[in-house]
Protein backbone atom coordinates (compact mmCIF):
# COMPACT_ATOMS: atom_id res chain seq x y z
CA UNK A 1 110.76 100.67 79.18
CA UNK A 2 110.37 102.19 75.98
CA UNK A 3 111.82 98.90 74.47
CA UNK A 4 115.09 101.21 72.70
CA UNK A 5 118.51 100.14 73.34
CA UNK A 6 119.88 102.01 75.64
CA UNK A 7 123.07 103.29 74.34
CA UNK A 8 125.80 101.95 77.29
CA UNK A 9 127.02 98.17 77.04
CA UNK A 10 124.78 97.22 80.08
CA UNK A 11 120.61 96.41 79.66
CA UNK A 12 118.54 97.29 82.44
CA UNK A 13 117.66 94.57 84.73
CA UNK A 14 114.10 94.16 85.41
CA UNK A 15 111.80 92.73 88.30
CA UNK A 16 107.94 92.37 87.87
CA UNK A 17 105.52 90.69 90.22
CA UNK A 18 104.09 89.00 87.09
CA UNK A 19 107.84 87.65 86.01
CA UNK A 20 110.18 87.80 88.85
CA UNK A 21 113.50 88.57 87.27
CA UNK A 22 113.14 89.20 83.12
CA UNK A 23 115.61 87.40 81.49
CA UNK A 24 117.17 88.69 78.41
CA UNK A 25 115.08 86.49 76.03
CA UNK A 26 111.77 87.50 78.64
CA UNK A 27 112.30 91.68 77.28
CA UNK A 28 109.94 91.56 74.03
CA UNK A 29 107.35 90.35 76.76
CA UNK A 30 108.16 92.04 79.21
CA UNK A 31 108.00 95.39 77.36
CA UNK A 32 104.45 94.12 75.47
CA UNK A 33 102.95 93.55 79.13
CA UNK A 34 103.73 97.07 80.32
CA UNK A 35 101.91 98.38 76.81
CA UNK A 36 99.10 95.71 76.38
CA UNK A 37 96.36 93.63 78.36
CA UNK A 38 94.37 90.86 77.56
CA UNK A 39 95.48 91.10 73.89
CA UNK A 40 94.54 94.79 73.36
CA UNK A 41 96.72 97.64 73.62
CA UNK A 42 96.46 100.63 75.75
CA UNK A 43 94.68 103.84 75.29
CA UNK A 44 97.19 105.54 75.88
CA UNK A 45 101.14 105.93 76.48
CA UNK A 46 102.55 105.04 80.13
CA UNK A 47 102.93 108.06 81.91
CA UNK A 48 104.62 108.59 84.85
CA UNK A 49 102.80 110.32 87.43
CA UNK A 50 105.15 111.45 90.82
CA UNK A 51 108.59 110.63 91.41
CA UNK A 52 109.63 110.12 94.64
CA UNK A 53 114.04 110.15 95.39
CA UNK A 54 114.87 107.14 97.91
CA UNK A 55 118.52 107.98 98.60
CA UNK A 56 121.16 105.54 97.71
CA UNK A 57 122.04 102.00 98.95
CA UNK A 58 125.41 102.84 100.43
CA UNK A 59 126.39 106.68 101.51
CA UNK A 60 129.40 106.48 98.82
CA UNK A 61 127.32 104.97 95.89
CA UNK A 62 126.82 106.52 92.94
CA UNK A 63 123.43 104.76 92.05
CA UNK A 64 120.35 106.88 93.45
CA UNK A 65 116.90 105.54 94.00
CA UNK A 66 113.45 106.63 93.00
CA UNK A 67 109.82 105.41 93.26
CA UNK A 68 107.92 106.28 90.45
CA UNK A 69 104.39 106.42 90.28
CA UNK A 70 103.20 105.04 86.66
CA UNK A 71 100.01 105.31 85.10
CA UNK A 72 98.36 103.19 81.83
CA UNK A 73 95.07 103.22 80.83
CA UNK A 74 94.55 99.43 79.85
CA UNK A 75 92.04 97.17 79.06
CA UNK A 76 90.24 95.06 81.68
CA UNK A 77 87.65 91.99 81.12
CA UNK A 78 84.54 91.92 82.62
CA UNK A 79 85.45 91.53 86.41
CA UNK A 80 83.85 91.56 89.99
CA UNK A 81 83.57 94.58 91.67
CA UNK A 82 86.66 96.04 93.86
CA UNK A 83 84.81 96.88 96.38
CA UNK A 84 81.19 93.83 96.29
CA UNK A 85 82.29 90.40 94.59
CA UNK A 86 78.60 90.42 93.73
CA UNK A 87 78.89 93.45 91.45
CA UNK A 88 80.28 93.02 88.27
CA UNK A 89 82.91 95.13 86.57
CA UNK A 90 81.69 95.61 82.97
CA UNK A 91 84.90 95.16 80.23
CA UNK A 92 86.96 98.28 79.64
CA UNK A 93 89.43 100.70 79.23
CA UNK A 94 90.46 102.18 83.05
CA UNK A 95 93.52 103.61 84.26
CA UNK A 96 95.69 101.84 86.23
CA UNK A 97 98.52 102.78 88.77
CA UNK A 98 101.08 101.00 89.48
CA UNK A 99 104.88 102.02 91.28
CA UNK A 100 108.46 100.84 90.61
CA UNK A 101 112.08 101.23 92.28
CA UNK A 102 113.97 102.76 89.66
CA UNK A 103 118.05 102.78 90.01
CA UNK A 104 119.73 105.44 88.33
CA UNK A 105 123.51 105.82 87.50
CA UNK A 106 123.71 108.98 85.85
CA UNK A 107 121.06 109.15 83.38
CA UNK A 108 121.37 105.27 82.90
CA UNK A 109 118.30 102.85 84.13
CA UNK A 110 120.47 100.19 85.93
CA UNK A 111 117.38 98.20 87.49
CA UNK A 112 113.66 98.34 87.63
CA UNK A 113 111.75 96.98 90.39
CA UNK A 114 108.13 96.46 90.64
CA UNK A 115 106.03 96.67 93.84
CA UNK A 116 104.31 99.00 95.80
CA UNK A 117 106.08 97.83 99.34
CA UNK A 118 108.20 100.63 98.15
CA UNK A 119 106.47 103.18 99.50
CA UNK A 120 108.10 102.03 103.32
CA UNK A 121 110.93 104.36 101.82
CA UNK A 122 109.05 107.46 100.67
CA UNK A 123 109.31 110.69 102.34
CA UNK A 124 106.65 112.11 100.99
CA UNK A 125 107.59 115.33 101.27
CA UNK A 126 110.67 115.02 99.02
CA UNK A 127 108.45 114.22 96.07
CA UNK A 128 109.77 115.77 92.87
CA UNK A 129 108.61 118.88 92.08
CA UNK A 130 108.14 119.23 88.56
CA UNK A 131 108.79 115.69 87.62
CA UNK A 132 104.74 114.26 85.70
CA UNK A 133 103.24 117.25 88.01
CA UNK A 134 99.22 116.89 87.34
């Protein structure tokens, strides 16, 4: 996410809600969307909040699965309210949440998938101890 080449032959494949599947030539933006909004950069670094481990996709697999919970604090335009349309939102920096399927081989990002549908896999219980603790 960092936008660094990993160092193993194979790139990461990634799936937003915003872009479906990022192409190779779709990265630069990809990487500037996770780090920027509405033309200003964030306050602050992404930083990953929980970490939840799936399991794997077949019992023999060597990929694993994780949710991770990350966290930005981007700018927003002038908006209506989340909770009254008639209340407007003034423009601003405010942290935002969002969660992505992460697939591990070894210490490798394989794939990144956005969405919070995710969660239909969490135990929560099994959250990562230790792993962006508050």
């Amino acid at each position: 996410m960092t936008g660094a080449k990993p160092d193993f032959d194979l790139w990461p494949l990634y799936f937003s809600d915003d872009f479906g599947h990022v192409e190779f030539g779709e990265r630069a933006a990809f990487i500037r969307s996770m780090t920027t909004a509405h033309g200003k950069p964030d306050n602050k670094p992404l930083r990953i909040t929980m970490v939840w481990p799936v399991g794997k996709r077949k019992a023999k697999d060597a990929k694993a699965l994780y949710v991770i919970g990350l966290q930005r604090d981007r700018w927003f335009p002038e908006r209506e309210g989340s909770f009254d349309p008639m209340q407007i939102e003034p423009a601003g920096y405010q942290i935002d949440t969002s969660y992505w399927l992460v697939t591990f081989s070894g210490q490798n990002i394989l794939e990144v998938r956005e969405g919070r549908s995710y969660f239909d896999f969490i135990k929560y219980h099994r959250r990562l101890k230790g792993c962006a603790d508050n």
